[in-house]
PDB file of N, CA and C in Angstrom:
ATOM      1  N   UNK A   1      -3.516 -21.219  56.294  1.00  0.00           N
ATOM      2  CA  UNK A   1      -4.256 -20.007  56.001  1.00  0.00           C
ATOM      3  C   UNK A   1      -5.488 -19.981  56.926  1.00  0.00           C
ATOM      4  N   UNK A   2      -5.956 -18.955  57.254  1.00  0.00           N
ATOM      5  CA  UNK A   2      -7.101 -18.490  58.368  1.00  0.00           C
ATOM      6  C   UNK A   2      -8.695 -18.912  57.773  1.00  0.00           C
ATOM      7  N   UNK A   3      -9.174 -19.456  58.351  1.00  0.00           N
ATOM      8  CA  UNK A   3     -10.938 -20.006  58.026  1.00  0.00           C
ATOM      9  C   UNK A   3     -11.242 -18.413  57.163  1.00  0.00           C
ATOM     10  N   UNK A   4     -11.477 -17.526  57.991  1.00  0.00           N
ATOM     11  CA  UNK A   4     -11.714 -16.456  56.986  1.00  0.00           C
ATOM     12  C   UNK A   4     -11.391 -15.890  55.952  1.00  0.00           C
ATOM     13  N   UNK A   5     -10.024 -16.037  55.820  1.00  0.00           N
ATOM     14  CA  UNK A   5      -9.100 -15.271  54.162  1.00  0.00           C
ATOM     15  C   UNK A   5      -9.790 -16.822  53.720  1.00  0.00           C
ATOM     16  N   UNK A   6      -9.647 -18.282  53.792  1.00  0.00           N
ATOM     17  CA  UNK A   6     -10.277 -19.251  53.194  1.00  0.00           C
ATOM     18  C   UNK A   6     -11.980 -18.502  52.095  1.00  0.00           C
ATOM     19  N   UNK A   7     -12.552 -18.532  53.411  1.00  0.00           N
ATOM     20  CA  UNK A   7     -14.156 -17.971  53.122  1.00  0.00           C
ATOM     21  C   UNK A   7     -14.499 -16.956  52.196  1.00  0.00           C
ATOM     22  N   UNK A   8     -13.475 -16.026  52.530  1.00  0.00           N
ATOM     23  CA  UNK A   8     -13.205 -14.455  51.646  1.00  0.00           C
ATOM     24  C   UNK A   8     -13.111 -15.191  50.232  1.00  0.00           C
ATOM     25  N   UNK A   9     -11.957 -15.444  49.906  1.00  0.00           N
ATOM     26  CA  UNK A   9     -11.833 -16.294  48.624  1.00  0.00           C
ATOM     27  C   UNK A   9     -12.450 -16.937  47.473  1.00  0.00           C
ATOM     28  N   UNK A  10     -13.153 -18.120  48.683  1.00  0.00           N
ATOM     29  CA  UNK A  10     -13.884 -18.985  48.357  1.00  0.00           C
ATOM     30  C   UNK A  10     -15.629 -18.180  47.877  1.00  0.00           C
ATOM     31  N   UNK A  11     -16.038 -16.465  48.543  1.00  0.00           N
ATOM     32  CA  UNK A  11     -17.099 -15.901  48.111  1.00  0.00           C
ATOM     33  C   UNK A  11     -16.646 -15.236  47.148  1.00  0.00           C
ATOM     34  N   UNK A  12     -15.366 -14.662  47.090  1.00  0.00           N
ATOM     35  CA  UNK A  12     -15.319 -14.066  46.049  1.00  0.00           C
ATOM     36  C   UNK A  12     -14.943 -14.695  44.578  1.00  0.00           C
ATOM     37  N   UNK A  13     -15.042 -15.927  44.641  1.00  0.00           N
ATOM     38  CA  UNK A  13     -14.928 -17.008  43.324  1.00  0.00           C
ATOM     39  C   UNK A  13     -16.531 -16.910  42.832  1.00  0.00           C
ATOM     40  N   UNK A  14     -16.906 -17.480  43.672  1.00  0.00           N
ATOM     41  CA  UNK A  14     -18.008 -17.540  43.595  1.00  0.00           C
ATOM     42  C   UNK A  14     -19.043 -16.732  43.480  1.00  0.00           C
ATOM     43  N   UNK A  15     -18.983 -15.535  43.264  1.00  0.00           N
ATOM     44  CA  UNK A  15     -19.463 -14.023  43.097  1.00  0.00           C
ATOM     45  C   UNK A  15     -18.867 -13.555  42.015  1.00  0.00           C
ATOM     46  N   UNK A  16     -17.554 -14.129  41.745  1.00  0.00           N
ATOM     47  CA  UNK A  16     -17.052 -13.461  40.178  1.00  0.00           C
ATOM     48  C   UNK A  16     -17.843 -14.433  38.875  1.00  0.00           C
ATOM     49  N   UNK A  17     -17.673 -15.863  39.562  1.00  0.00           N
ATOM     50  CA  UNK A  17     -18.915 -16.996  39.188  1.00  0.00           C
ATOM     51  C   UNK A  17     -20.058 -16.283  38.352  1.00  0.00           C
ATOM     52  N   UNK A  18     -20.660 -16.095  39.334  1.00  0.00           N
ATOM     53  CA  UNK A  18     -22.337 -15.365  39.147  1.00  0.00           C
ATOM     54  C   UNK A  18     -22.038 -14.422  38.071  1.00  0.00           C
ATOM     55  N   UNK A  19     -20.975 -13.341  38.633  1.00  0.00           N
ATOM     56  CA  UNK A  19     -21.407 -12.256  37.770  1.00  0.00           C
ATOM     57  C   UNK A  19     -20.647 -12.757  36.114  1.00  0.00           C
ATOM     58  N   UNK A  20     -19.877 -13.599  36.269  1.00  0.00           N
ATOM     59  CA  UNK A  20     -19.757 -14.103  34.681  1.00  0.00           C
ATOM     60  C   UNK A  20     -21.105 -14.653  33.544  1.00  0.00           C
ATOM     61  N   UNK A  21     -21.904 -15.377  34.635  1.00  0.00           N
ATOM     62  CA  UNK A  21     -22.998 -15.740  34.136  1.00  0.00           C
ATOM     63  C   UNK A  21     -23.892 -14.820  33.648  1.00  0.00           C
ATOM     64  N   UNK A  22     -23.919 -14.160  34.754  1.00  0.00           N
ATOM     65  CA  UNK A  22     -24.747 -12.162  34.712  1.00  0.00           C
ATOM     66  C   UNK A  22     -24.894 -11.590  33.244  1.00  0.00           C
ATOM     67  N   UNK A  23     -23.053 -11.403  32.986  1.00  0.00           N
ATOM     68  CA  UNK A  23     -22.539 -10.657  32.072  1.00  0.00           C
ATOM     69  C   UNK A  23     -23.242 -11.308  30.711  1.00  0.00           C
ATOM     70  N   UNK A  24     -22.897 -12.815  31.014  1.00  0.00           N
ATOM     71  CA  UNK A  24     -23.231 -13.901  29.797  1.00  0.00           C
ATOM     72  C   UNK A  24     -24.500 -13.813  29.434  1.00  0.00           C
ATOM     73  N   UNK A  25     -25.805 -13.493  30.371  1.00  0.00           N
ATOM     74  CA  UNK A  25     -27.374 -13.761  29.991  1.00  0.00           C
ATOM     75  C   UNK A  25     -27.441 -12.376  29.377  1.00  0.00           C
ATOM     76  N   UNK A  26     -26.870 -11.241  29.908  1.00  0.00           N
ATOM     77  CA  UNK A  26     -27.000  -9.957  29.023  1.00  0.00           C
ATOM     78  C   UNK A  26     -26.485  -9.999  27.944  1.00  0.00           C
ATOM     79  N   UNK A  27     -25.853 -10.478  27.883  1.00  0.00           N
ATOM     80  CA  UNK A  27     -25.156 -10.496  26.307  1.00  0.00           C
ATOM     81  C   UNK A  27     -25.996 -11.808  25.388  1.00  0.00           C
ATOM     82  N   UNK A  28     -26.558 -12.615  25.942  1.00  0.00           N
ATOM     83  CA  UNK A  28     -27.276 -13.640  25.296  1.00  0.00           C
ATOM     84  C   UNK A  28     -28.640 -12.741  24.759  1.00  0.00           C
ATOM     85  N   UNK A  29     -29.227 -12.344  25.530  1.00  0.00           N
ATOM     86  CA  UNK A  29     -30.558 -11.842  25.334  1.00  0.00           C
ATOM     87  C   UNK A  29     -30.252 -10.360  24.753  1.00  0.00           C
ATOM     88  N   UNK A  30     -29.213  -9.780  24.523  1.00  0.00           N
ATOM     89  CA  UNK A  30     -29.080  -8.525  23.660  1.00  0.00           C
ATOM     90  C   UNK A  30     -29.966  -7.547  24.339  1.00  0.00           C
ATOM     91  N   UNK A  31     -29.493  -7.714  26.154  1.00  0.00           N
ATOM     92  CA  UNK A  31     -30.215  -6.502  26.606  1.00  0.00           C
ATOM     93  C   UNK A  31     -30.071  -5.216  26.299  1.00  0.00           C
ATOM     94  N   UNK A  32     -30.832  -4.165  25.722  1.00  0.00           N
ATOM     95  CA  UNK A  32     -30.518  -2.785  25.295  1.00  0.00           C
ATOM     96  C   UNK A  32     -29.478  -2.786  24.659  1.00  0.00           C
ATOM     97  N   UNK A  33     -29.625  -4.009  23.334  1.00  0.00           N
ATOM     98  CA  UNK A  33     -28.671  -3.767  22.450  1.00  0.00           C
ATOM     99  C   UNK A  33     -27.027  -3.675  22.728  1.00  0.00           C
ATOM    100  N   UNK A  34     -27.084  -4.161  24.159  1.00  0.00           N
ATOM    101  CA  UNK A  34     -25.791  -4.461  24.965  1.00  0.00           C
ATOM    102  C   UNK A  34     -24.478  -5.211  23.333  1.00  0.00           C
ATOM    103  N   UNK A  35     -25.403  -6.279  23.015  1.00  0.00           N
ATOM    104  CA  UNK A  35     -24.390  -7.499  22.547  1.00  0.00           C
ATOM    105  C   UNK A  35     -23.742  -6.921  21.074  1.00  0.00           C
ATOM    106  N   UNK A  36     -24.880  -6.216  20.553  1.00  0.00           N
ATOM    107  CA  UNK A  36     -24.515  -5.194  19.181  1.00  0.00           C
ATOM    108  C   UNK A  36     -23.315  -4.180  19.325  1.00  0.00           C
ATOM    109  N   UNK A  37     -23.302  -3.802  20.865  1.00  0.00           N
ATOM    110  CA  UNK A  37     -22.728  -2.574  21.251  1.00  0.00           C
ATOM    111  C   UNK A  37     -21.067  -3.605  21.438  1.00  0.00           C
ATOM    112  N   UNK A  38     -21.059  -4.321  22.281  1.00  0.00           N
ATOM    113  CA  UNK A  38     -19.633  -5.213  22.615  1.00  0.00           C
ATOM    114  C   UNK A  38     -18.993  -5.800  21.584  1.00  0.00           C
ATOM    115  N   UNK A  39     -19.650  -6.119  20.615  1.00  0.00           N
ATOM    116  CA  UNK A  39     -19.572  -6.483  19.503  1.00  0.00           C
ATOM    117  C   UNK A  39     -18.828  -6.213  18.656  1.00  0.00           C
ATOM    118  N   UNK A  40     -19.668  -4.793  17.983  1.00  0.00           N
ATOM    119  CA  UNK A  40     -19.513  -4.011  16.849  1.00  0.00           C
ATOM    120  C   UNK A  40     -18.442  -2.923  17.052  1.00  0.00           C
ATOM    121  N   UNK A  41     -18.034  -2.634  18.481  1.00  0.00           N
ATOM    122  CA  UNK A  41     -17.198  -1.980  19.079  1.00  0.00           C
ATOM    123  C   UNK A  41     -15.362  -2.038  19.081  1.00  0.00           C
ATOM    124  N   UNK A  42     -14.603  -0.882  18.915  1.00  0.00           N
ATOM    125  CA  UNK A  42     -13.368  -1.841  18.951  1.00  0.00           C
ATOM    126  C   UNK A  42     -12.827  -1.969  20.226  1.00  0.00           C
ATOM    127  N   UNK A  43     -13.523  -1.036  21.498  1.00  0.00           N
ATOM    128  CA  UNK A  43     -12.932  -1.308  22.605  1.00  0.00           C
ATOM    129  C   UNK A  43     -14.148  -2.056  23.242  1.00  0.00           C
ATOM    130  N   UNK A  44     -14.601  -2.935  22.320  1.00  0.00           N
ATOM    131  CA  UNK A  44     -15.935  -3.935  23.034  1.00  0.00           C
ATOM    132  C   UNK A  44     -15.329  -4.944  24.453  1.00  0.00           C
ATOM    133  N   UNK A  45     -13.942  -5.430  24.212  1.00  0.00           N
ATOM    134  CA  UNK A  45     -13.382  -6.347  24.807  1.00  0.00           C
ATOM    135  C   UNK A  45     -13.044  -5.521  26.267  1.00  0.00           C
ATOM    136  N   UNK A  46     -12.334  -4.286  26.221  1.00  0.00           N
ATOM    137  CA  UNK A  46     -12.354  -3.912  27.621  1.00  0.00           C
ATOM    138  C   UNK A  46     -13.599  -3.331  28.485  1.00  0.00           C
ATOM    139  N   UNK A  47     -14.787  -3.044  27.413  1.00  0.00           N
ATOM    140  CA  UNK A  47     -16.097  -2.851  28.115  1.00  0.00           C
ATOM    141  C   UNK A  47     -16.625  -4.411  28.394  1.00  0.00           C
ATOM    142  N   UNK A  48     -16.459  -5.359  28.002  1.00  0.00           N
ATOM    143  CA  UNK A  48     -16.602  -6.567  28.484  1.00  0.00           C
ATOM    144  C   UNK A  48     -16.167  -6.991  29.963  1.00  0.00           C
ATOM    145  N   UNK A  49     -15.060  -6.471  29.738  1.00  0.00           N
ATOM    146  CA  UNK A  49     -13.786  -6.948  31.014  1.00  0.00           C
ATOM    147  C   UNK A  49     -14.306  -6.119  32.197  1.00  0.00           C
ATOM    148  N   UNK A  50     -14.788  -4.948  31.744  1.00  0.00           N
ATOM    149  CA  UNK A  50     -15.289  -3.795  33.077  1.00  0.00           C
ATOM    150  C   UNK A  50     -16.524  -3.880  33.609  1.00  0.00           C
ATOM    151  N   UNK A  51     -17.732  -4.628  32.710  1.00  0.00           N
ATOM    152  CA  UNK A  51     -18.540  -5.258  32.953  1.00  0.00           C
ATOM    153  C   UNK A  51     -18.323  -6.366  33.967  1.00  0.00           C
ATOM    154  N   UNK A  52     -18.260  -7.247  33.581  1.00  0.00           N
ATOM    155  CA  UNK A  52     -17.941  -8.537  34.282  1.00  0.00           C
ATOM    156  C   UNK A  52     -17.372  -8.272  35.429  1.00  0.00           C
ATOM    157  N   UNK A  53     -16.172  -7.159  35.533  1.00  0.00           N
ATOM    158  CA  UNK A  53     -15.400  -6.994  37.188  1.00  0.00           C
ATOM    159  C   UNK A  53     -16.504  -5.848  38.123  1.00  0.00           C
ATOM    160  N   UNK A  54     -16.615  -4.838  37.328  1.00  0.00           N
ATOM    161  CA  UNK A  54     -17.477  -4.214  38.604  1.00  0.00           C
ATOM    162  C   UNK A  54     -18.823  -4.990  38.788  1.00  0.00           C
ATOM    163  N   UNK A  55     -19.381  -5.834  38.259  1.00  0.00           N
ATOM    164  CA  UNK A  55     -20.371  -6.730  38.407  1.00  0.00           C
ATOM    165  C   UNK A  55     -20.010  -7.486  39.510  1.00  0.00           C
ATOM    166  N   UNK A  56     -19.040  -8.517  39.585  1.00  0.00           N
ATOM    167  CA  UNK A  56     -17.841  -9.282  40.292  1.00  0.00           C
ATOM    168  C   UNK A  56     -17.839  -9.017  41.407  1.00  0.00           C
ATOM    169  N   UNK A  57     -17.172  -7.576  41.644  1.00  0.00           N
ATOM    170  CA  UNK A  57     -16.787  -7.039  42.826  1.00  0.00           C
ATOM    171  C   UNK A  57     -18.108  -6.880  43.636  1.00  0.00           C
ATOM    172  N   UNK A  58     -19.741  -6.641  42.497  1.00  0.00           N
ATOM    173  CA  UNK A  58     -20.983  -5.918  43.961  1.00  0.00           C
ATOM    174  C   UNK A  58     -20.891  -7.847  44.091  1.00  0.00           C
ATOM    175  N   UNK A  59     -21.455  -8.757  43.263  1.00  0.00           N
ATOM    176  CA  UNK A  59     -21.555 -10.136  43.385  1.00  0.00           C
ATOM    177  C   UNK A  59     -20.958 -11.163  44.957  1.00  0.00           C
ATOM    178  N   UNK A  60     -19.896 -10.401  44.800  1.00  0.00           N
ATOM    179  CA  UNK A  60     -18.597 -10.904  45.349  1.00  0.00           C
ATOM    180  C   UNK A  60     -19.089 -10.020  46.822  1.00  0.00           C
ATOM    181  N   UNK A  61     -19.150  -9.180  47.164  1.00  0.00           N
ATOM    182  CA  UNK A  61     -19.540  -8.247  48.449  1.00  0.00           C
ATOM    183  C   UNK A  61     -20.461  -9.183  48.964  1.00  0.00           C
ATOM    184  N   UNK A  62     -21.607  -9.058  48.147  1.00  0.00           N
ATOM    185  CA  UNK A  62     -23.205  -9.899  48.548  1.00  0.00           C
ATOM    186  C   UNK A  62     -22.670 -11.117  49.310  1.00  0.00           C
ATOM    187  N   UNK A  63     -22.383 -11.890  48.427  1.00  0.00           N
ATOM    188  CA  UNK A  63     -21.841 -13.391  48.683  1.00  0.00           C
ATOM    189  C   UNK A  63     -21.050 -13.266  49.900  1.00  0.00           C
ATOM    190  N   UNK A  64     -20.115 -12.399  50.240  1.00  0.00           N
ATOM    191  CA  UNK A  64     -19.480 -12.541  51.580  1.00  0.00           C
ATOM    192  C   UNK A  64     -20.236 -12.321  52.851  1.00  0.00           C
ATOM    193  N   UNK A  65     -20.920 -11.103  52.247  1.00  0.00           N
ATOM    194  CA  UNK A  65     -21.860 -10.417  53.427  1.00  0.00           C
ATOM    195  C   UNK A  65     -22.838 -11.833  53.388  1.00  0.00           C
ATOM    196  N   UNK A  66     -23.423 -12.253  52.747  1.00  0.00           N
ATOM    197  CA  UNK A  66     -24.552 -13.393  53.600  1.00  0.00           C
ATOM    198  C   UNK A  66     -24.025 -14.452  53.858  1.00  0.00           C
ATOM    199  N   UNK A  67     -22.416 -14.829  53.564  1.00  0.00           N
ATOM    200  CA  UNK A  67     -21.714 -15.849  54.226  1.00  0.00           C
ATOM    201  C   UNK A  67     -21.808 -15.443  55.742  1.00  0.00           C
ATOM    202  N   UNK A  68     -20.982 -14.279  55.898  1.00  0.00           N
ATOM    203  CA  UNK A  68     -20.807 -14.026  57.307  1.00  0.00           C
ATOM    204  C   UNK A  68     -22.083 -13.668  58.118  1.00  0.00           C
ATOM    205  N   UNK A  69     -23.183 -13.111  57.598  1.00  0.00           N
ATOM    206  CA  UNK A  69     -24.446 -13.082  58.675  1.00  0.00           C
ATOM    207  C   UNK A  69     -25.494 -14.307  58.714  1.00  0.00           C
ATOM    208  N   UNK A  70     -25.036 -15.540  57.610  1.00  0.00           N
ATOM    209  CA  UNK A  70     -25.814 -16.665  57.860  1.00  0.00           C
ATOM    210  C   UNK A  70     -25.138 -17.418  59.020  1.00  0.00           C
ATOM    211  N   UNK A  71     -23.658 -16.766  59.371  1.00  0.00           N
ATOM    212  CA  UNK A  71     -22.475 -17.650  60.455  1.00  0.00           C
ATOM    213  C   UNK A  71     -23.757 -17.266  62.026  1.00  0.00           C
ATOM    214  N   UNK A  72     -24.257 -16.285  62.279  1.00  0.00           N
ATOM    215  CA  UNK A  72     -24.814 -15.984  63.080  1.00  0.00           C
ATOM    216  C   UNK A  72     -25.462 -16.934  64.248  1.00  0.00           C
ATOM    217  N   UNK A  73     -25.451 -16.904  65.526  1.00  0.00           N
ATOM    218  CA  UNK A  73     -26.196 -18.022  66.119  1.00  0.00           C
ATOM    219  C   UNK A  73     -27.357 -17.741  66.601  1.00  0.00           C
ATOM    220  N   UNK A  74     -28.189 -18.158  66.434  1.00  0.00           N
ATOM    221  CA  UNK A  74     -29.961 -18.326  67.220  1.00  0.00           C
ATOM    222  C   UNK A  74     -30.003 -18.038  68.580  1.00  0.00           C
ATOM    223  N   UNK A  75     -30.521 -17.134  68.623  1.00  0.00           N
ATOM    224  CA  UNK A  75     -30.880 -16.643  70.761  1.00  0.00           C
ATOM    225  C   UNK A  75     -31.600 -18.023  71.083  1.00  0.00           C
ATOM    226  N   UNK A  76     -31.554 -18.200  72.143  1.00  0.00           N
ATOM    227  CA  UNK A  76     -31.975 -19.145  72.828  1.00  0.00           C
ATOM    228  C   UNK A  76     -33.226 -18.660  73.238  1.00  0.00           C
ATOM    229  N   UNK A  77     -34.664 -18.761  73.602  1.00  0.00           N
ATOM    230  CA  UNK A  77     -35.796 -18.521  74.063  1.00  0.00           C
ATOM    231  C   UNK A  77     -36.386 -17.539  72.962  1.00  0.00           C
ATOM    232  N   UNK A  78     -37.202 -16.726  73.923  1.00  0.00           N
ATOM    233  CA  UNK A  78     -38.085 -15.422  72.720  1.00  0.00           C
ATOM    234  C   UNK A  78     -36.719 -14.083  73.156  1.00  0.00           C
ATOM    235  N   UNK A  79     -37.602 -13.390  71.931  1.00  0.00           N
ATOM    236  CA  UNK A  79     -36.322 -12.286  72.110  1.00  0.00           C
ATOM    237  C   UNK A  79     -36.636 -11.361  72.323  1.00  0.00           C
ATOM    238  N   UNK A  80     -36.184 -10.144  72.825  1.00  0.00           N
ATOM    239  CA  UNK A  80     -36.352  -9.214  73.591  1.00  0.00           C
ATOM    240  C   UNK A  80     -36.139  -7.859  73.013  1.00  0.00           C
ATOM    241  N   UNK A  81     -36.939  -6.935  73.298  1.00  0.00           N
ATOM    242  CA  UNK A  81     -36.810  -5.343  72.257  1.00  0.00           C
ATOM    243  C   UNK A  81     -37.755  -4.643  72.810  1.00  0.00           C
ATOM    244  N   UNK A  82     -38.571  -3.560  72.110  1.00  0.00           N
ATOM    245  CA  UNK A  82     -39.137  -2.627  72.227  1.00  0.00           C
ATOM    246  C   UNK A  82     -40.265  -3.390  71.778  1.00  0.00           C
ATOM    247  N   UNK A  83     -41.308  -3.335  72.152  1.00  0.00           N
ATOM    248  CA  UNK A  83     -42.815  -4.234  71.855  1.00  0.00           C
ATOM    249  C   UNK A  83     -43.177  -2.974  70.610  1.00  0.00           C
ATOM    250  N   UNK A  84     -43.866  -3.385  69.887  1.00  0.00           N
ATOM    251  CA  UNK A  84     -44.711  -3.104  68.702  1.00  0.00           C
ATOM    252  C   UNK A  84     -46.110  -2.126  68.893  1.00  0.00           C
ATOM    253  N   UNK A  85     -46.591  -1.263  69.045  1.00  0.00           N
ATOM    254  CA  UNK A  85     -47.525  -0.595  69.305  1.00  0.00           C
ATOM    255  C   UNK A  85     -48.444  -0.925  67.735  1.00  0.00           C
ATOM    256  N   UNK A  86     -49.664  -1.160  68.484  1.00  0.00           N
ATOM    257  CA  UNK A  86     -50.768  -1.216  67.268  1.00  0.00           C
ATOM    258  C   UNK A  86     -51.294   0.000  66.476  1.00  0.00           C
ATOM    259  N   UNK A  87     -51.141   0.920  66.148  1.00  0.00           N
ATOM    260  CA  UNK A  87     -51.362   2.011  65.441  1.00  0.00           C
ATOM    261  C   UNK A  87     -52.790   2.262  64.033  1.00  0.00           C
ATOM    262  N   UNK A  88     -52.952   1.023  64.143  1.00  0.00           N
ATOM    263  CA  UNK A  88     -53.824   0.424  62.664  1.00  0.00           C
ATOM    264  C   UNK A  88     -55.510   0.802  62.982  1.00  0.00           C
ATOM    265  N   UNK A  89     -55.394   1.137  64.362  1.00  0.00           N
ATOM    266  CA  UNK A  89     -57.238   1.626  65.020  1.00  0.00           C
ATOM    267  C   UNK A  89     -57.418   2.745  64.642  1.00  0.00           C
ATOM    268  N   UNK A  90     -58.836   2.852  64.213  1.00  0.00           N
ATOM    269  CA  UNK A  90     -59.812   3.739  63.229  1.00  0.00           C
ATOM    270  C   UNK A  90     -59.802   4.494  64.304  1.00  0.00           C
ATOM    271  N   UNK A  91     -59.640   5.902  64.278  1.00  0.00           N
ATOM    272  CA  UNK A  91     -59.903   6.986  65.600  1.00  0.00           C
ATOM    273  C   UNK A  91     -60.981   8.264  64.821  1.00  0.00           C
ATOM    274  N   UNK A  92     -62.098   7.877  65.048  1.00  0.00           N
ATOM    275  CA  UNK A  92     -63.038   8.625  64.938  1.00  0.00           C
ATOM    276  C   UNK A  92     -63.274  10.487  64.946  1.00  0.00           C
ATOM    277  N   UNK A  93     -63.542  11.020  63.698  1.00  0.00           N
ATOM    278  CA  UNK A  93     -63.216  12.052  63.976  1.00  0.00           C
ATOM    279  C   UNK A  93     -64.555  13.416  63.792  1.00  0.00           C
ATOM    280  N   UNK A  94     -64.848  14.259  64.679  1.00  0.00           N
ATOM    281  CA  UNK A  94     -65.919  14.239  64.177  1.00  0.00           C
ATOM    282  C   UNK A  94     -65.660  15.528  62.893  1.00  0.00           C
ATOM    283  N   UNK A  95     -66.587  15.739  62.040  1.00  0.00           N
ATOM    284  CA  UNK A  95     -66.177  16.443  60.566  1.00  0.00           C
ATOM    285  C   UNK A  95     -67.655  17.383  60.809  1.00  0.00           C
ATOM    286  N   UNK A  96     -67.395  18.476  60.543  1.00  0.00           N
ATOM    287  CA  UNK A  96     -68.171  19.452  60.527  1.00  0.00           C
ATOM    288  C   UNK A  96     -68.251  20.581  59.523  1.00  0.00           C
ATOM    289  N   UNK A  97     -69.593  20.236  58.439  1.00  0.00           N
ATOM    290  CA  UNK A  97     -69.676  21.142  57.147  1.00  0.00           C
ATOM    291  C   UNK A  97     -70.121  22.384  56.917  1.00  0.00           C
ATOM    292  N   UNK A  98     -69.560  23.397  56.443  1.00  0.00           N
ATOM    293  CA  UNK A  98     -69.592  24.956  56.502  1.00  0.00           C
ATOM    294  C   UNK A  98     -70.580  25.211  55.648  1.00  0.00           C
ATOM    295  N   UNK A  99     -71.346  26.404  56.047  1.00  0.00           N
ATOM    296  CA  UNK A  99     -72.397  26.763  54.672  1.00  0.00           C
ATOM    297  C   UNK A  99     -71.494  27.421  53.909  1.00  0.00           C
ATOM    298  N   UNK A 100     -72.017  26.979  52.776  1.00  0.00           N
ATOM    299  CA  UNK A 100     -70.876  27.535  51.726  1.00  0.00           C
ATOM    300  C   UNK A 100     -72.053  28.847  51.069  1.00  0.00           C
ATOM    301  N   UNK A 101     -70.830  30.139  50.650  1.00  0.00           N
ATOM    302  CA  UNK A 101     -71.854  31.062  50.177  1.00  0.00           C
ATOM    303  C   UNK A 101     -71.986  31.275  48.849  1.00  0.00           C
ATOM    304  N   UNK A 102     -72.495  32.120  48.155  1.00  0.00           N
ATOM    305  CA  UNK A 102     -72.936  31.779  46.466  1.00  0.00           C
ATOM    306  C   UNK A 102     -71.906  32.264  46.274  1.00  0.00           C
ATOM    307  N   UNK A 103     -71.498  31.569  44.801  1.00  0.00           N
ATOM    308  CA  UNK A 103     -70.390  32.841  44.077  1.00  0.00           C
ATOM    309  C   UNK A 103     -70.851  34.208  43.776  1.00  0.00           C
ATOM    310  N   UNK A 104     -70.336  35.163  44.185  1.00  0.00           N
ATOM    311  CA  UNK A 104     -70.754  36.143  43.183  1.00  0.00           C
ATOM    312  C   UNK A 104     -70.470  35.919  41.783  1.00  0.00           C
ATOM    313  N   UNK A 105     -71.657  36.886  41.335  1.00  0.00           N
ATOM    314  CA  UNK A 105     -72.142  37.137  39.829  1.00  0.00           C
ATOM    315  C   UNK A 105     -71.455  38.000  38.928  1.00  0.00           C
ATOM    316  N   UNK A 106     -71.079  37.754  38.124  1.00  0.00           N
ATOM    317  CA  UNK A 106     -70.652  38.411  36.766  1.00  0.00           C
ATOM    318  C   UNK A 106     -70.958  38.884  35.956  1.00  0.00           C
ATOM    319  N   UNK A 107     -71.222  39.898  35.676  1.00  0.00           N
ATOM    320  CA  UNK A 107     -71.897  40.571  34.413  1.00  0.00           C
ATOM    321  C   UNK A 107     -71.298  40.935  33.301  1.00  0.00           C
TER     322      UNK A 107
END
């Protein structure tokens, strides 16, 4: 089998991993009454199951995606781009105050 379908695999265990745990601390700590709701419910078990997988599946993405961009290799020397312009200097402006005239009066 290919290093990568290996890797694929091996993140997405490990991302279904996590999000089991995920599922488990929400339901421990009775977030928003989550655990009352799975519970007391009769289709609690497939809102469990749908929990845990679309959890899984973002878990499982993450985990691959920073497998494959930690694979990345280091440039050799400094690196090269568009330089940074300083923008952060106070530019002086001059402000000039109007005579202001009375309100008119109301009777």
């Amino acid at each position: 089998m290919p290093e990568l379908i290996k890797l694929y695999i091996r993140s997405v265990a490990i991302g279904f991993g996590i999000a089991a745990g995920f599922v488990a601390l929400l339901l421990w700590t009775n977030t928003m009454g989550l655990q009352e709701l799975v519970l007391g419910s009769s289709g609690g078990a497939l809102a469990l199951f749908m929990l845990w997988f679309m959890n899984g599946i973002v878990f499982a993405g993450v985990q691959f995606a920073y497998k494959i961009m930690s694979m990345a290799e280091r440039p050799e020397g400094p690196r090269r781009g568009t330089p940074v312009m300083d923008l952060t200097k106070p530019v002086r402006i001059k402000a000039v105050a109007k005579k202001r005239e009375p309100a008119p009066r109301r009777f």
